[in-house]
Protein backbone atom coordinates (compact mmCIF):
# COMPACT_ATOMS: atom_id res chain seq x y z
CA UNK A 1 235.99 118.56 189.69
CA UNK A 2 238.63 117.39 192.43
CA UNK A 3 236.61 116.33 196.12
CA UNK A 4 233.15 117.20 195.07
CA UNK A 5 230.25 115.70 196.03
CA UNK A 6 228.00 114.71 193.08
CA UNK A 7 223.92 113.04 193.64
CA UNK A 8 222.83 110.34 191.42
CA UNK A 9 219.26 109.57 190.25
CA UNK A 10 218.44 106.68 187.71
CA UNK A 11 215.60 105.44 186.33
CA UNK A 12 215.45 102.86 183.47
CA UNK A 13 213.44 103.44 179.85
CA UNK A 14 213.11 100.72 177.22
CA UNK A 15 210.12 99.93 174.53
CA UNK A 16 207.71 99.13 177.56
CA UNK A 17 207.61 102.30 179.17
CA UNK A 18 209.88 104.04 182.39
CA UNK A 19 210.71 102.98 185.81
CA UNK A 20 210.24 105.31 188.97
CA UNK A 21 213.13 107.06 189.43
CA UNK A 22 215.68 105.42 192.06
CA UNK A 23 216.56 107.00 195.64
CA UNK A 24 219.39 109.06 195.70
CA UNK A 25 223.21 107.98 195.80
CA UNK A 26 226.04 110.41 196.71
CA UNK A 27 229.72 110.28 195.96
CA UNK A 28 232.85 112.61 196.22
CA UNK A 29 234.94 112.65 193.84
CA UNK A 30 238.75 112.18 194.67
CA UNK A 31 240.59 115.07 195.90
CA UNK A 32 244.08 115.28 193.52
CA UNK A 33 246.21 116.48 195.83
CA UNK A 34 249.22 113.63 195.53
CA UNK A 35 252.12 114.59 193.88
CA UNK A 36 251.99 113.68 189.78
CA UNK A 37 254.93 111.18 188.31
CA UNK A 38 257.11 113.48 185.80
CA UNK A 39 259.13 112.45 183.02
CA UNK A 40 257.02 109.72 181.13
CA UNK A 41 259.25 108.62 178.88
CA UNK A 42 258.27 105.26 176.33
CA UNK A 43 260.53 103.25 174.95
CA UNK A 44 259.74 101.00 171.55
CA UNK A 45 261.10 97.97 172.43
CA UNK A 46 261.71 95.25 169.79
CA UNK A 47 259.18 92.66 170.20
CA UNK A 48 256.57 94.72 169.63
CA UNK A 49 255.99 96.19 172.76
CA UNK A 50 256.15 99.66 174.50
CA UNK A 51 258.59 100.30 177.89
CA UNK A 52 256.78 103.06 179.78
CA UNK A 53 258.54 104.79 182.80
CA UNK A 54 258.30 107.61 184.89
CA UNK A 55 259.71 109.57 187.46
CA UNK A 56 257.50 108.94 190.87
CA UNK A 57 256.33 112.10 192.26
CA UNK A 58 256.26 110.15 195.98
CA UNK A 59 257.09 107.06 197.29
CA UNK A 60 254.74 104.12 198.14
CA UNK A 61 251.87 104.96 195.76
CA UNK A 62 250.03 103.16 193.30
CA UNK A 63 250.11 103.88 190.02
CA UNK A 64 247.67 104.13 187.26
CA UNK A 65 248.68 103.92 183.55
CA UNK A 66 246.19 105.24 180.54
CA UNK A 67 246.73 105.17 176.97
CA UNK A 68 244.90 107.25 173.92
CA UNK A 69 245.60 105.16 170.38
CA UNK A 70 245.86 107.75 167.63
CA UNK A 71 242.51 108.96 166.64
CA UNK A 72 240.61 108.46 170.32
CA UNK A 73 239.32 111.27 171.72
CA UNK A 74 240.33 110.24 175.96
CA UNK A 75 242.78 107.90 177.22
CA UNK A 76 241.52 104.15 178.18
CA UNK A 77 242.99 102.41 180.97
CA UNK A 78 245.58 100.24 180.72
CA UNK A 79 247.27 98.61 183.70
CA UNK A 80 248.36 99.25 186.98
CA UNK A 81 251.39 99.01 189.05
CA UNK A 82 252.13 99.06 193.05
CA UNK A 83 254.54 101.15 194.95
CA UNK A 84 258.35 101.30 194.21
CA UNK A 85 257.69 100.77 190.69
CA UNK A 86 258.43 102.98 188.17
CA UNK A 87 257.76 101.02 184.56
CA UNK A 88 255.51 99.42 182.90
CA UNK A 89 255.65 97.13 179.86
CA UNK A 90 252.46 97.44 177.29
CA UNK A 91 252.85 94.09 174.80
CA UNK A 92 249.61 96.00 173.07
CA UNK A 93 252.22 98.21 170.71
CA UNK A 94 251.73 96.04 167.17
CA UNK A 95 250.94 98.60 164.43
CA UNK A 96 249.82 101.17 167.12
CA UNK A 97 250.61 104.85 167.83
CA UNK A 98 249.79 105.96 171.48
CA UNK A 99 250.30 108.96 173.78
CA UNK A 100 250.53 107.20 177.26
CA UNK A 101 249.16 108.84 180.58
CA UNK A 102 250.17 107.89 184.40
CA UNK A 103 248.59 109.20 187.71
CA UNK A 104 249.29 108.37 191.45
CA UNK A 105 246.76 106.63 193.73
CA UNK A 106 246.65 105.07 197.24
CA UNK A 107 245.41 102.61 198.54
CA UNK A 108 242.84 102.05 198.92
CA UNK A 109 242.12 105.16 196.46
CA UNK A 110 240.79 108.17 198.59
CA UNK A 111 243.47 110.31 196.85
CA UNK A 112 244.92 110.95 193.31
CA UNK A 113 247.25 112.92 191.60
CA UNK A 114 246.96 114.72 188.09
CA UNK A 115 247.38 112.95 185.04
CA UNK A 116 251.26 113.06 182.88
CA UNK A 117 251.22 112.52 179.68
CA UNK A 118 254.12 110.92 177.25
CA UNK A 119 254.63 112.38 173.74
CA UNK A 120 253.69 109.76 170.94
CA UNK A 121 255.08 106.82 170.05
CA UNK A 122 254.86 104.27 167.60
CA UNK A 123 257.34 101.25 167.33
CA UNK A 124 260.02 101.03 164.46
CA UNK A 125 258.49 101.04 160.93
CA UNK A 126 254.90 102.67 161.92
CA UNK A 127 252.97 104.65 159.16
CA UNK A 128 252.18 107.71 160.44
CA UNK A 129 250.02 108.21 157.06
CA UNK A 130 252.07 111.58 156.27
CA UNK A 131 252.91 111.50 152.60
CA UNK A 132 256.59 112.05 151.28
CA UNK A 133 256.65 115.41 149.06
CA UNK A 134 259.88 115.73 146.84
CA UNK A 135 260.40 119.62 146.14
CA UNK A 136 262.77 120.56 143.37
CA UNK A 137 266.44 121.42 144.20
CA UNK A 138 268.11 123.81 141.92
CA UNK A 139 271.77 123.71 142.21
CA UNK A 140 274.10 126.51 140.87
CA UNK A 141 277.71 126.55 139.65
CA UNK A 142 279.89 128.52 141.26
């Protein structure tokens, strides 16, 4: 949840037994209220790799870009850009399908925005694993 404050307790258990429980750590969570980038748009590009770019929703912020291979649950991170740019290449793209994702940050972060998203993308030639199905046509004299 955007700036909360969340407490922290650890203790460690393992074949020997458990430790005492550590003091208390607190941390707030970031508070999301930066503009978002818009327009992700990816671009297969022919060596193999993926062009992704976005619109920046401000100027002189950092951003932070994700990606989710097809199949994974949550996005992993992926690289990182500074302020004024707006692309990012990902040479990661061989044999791959991914939905990319891109946030704003400062910096240093005390502030993010909300997560876009792309729409999939796989470069030229993927196998998306659908199967072709040939249906019967019928044609008719006139």
């Amino acid at each position: 949840e955007p700036a909360s404050e969340y407490t922290y307790w650890l203790r460690a258990v393992n074949d020997t037994g458990t430790s005492p429980t550590s003091p208390s750590a607190a941390g707030t969570t970031l508070s999301r209220t930066l503009p978002a980038p818009t327009d992700v748009a990816v671009t297969p590009l022919e060596n193999e790799t993926f062009l992704v770019c976005w619109v920046p929703g401000a100027a002189g912020l950092h951003t932070v870009i994700a990606r989710r291979d097809l199949g994974e649950a949550v996005p992993g991170y992926a690289g990182t850009v500074g302020p004024g740019e707006n692309c990012w290449t990902d040479g990661f793209a061989y044999l791959h399908a991914f939905e990319y994702w891109v946030k704003h940050t400062d910096s240093p972060p005390t502030d993010e925005s909300e997560w876009a998203r792309s729409v999939w993308v796989a470069p030229p030639g993927y196998d998306w694993g659908y199967e072709q199905i040939y249906l019967p046509v019928v044609v008719r004299g006139h």
